[in-house]
N, C-alpha and C. Protein backbone atom coordinates (compact mmCIF):
# COMPACT_ATOMS: atom_id res chain seq x y z
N UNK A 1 -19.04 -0.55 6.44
CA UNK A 1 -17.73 0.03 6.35
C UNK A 1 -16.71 -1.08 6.16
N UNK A 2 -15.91 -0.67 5.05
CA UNK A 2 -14.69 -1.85 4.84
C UNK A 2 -13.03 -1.69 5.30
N UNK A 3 -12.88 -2.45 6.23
CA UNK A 3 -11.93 -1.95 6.92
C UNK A 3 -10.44 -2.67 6.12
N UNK A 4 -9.38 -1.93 6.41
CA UNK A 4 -8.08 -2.29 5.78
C UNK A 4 -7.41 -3.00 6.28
N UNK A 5 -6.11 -3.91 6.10
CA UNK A 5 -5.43 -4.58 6.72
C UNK A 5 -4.69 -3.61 7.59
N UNK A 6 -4.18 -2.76 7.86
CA UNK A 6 -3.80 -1.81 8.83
C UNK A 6 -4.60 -2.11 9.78
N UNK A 7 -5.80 -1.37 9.79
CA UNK A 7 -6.97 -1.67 10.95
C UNK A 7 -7.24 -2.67 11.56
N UNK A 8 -7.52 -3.47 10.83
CA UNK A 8 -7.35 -5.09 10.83
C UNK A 8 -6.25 -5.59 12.14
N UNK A 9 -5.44 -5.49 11.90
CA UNK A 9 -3.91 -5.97 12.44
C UNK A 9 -4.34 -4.67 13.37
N UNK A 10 -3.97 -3.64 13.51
CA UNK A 10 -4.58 -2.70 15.16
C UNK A 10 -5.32 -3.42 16.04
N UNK A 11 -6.16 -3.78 15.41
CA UNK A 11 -7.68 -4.10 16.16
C UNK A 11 -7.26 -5.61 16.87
N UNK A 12 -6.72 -6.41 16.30
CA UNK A 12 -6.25 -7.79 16.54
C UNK A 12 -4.78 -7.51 17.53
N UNK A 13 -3.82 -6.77 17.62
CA UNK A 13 -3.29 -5.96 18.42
C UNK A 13 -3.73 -5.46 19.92
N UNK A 14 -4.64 -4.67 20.15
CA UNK A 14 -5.43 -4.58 21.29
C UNK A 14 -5.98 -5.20 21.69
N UNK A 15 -6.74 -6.18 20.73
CA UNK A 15 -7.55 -7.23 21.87
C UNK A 15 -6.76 -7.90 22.26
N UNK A 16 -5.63 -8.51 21.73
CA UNK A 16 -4.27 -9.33 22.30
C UNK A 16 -3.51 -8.22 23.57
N UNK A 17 -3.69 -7.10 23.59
CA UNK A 17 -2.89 -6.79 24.56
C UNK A 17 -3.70 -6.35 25.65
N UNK A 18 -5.39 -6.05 25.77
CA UNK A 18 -6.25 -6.08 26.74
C UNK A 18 -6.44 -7.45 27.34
N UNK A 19 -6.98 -8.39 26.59
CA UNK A 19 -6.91 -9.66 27.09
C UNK A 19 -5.45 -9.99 28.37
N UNK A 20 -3.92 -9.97 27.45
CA UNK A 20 -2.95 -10.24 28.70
C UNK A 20 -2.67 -9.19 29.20
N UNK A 21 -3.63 -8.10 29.31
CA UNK A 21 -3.46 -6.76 30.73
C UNK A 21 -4.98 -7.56 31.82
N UNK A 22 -5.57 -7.93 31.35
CA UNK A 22 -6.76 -8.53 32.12
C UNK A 22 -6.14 -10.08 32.85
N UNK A 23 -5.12 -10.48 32.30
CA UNK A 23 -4.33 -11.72 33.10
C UNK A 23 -3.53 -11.20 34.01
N UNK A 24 -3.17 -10.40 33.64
CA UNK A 24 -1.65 -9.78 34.98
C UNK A 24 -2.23 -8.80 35.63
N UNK A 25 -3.77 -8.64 35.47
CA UNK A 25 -4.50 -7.98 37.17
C UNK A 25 -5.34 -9.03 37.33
N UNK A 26 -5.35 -9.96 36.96
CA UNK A 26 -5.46 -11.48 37.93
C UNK A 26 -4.99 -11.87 38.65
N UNK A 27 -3.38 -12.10 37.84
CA UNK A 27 -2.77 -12.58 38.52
C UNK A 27 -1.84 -11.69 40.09
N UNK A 28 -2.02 -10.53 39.30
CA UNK A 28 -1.11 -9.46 40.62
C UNK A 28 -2.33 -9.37 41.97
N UNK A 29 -3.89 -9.69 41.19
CA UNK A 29 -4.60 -9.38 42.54
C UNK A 29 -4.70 -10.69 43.28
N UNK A 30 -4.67 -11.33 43.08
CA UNK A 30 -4.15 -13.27 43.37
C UNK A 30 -2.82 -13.11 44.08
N UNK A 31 -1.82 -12.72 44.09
CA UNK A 31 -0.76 -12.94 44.38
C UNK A 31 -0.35 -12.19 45.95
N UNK A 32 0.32 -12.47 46.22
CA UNK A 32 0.71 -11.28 47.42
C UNK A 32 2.38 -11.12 47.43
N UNK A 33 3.03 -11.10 46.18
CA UNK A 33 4.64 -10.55 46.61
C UNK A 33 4.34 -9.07 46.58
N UNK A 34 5.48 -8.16 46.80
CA UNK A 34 5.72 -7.15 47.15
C UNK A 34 5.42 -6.11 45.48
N UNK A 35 6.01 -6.91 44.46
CA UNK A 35 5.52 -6.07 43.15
C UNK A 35 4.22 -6.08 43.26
N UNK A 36 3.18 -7.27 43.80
CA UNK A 36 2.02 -7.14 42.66
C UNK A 36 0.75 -6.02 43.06
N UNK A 37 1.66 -5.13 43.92
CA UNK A 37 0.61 -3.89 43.52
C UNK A 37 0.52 -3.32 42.92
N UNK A 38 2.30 -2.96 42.13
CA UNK A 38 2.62 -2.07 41.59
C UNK A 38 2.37 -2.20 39.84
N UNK A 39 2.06 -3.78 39.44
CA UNK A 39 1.62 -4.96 38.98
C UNK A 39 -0.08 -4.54 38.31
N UNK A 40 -0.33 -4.74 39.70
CA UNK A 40 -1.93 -4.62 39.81
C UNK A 40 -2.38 -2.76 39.57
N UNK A 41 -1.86 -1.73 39.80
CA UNK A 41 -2.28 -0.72 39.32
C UNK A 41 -1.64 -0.10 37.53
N UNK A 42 -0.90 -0.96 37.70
CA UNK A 42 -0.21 -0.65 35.99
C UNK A 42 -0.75 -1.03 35.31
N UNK A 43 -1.19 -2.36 35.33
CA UNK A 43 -2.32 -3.21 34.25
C UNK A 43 -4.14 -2.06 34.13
N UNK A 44 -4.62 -1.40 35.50
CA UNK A 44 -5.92 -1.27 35.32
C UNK A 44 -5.43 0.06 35.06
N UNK A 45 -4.12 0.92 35.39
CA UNK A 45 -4.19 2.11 34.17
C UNK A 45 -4.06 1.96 32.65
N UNK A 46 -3.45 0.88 32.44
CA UNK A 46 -3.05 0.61 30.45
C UNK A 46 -4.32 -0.20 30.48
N UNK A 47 -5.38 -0.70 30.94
CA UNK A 47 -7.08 -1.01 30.69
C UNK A 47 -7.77 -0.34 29.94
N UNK A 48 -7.72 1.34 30.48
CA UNK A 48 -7.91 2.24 30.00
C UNK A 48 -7.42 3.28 29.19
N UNK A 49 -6.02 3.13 29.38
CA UNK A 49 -5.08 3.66 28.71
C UNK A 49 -5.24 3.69 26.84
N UNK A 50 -4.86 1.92 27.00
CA UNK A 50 -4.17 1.83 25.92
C UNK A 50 -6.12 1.89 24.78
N UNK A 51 -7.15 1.21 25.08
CA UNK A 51 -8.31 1.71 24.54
C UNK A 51 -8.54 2.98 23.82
N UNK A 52 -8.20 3.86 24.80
CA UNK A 52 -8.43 5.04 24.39
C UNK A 52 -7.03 5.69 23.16
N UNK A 53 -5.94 5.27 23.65
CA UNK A 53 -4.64 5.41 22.62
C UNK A 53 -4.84 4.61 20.91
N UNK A 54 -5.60 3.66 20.90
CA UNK A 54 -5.69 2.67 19.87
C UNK A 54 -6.97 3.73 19.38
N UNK A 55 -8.16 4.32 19.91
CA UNK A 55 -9.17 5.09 19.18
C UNK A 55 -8.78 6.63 18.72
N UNK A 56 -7.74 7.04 19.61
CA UNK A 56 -6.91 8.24 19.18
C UNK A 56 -5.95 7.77 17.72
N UNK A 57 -5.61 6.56 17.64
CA UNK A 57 -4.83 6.58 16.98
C UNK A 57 -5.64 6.65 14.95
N UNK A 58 -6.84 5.71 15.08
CA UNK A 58 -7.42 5.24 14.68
C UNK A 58 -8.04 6.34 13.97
N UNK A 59 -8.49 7.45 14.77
CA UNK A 59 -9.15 8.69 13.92
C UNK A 59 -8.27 9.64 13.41
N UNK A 60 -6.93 9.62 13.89
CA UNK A 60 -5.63 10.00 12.82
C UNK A 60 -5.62 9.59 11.70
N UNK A 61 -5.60 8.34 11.90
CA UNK A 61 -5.18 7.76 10.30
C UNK A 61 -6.55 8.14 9.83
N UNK A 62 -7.54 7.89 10.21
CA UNK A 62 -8.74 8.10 9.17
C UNK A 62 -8.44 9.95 8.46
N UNK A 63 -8.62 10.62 9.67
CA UNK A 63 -7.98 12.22 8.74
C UNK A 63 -7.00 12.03 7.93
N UNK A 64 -5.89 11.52 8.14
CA UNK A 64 -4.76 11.67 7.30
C UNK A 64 -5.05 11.04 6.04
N UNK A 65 -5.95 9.95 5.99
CA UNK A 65 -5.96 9.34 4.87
C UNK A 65 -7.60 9.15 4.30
N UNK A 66 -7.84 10.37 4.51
CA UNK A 66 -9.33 10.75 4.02
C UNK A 66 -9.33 11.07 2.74
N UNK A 67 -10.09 10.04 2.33
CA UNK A 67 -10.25 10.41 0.79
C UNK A 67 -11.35 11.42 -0.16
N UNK A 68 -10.77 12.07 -1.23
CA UNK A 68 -11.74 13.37 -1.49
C UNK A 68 -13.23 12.32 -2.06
N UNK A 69 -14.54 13.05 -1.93
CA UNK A 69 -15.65 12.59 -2.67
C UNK A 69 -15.44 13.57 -3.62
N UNK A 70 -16.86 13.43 -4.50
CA UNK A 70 -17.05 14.32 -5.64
C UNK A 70 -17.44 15.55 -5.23
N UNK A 71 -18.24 15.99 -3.93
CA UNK A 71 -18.76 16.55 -3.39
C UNK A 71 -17.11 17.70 -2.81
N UNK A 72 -16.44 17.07 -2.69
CA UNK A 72 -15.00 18.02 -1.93
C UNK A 72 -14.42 18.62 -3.49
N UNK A 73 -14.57 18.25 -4.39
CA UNK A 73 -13.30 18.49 -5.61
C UNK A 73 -14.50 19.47 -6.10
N UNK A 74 -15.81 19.34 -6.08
CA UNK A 74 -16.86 20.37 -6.53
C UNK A 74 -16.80 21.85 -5.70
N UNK A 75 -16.00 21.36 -4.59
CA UNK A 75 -16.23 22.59 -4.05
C UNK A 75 -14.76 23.76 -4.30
N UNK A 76 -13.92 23.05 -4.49
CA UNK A 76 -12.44 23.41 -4.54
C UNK A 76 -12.86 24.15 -6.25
């Protein structure tokens, strides 16, 4: 499968923003001021969060920009 510069740049996007969500529940579980709980549970909900938002997003664009085969225009 050949992926597009759109995808491309997504994909390079999330791993940049999982990677520094995986630093700031380091650092909030390391720490002991008064934010870093609030710190530390925000980062391990957008862990999961944002994964799943980037694969939601991802099978949008693929519908929206699904292209016909010969097999779809044969049937129309």
């Amino acid at each position: 499968m050949k992926y597009n510069k759109f995808q491309r740049i997504l994909a390079l996007l999330g791993v940049i923003l999982l990677v520094s969500l995986y630093l700031v529940t380091l650092i909030a579980a390391l720490t002991t001021s008064p934010s870093s709980n609030g710190f530390f549970m925000a980062s391990l909900f957008s862990t999961v969060a944002i994964p799943v938002f980037l694969y939601a997003m991802n099978l949008v664009y693929q519908l929206l920009t699904k292209k016909k085969t010969d097999s779809d225009e044969e049937r129309n």
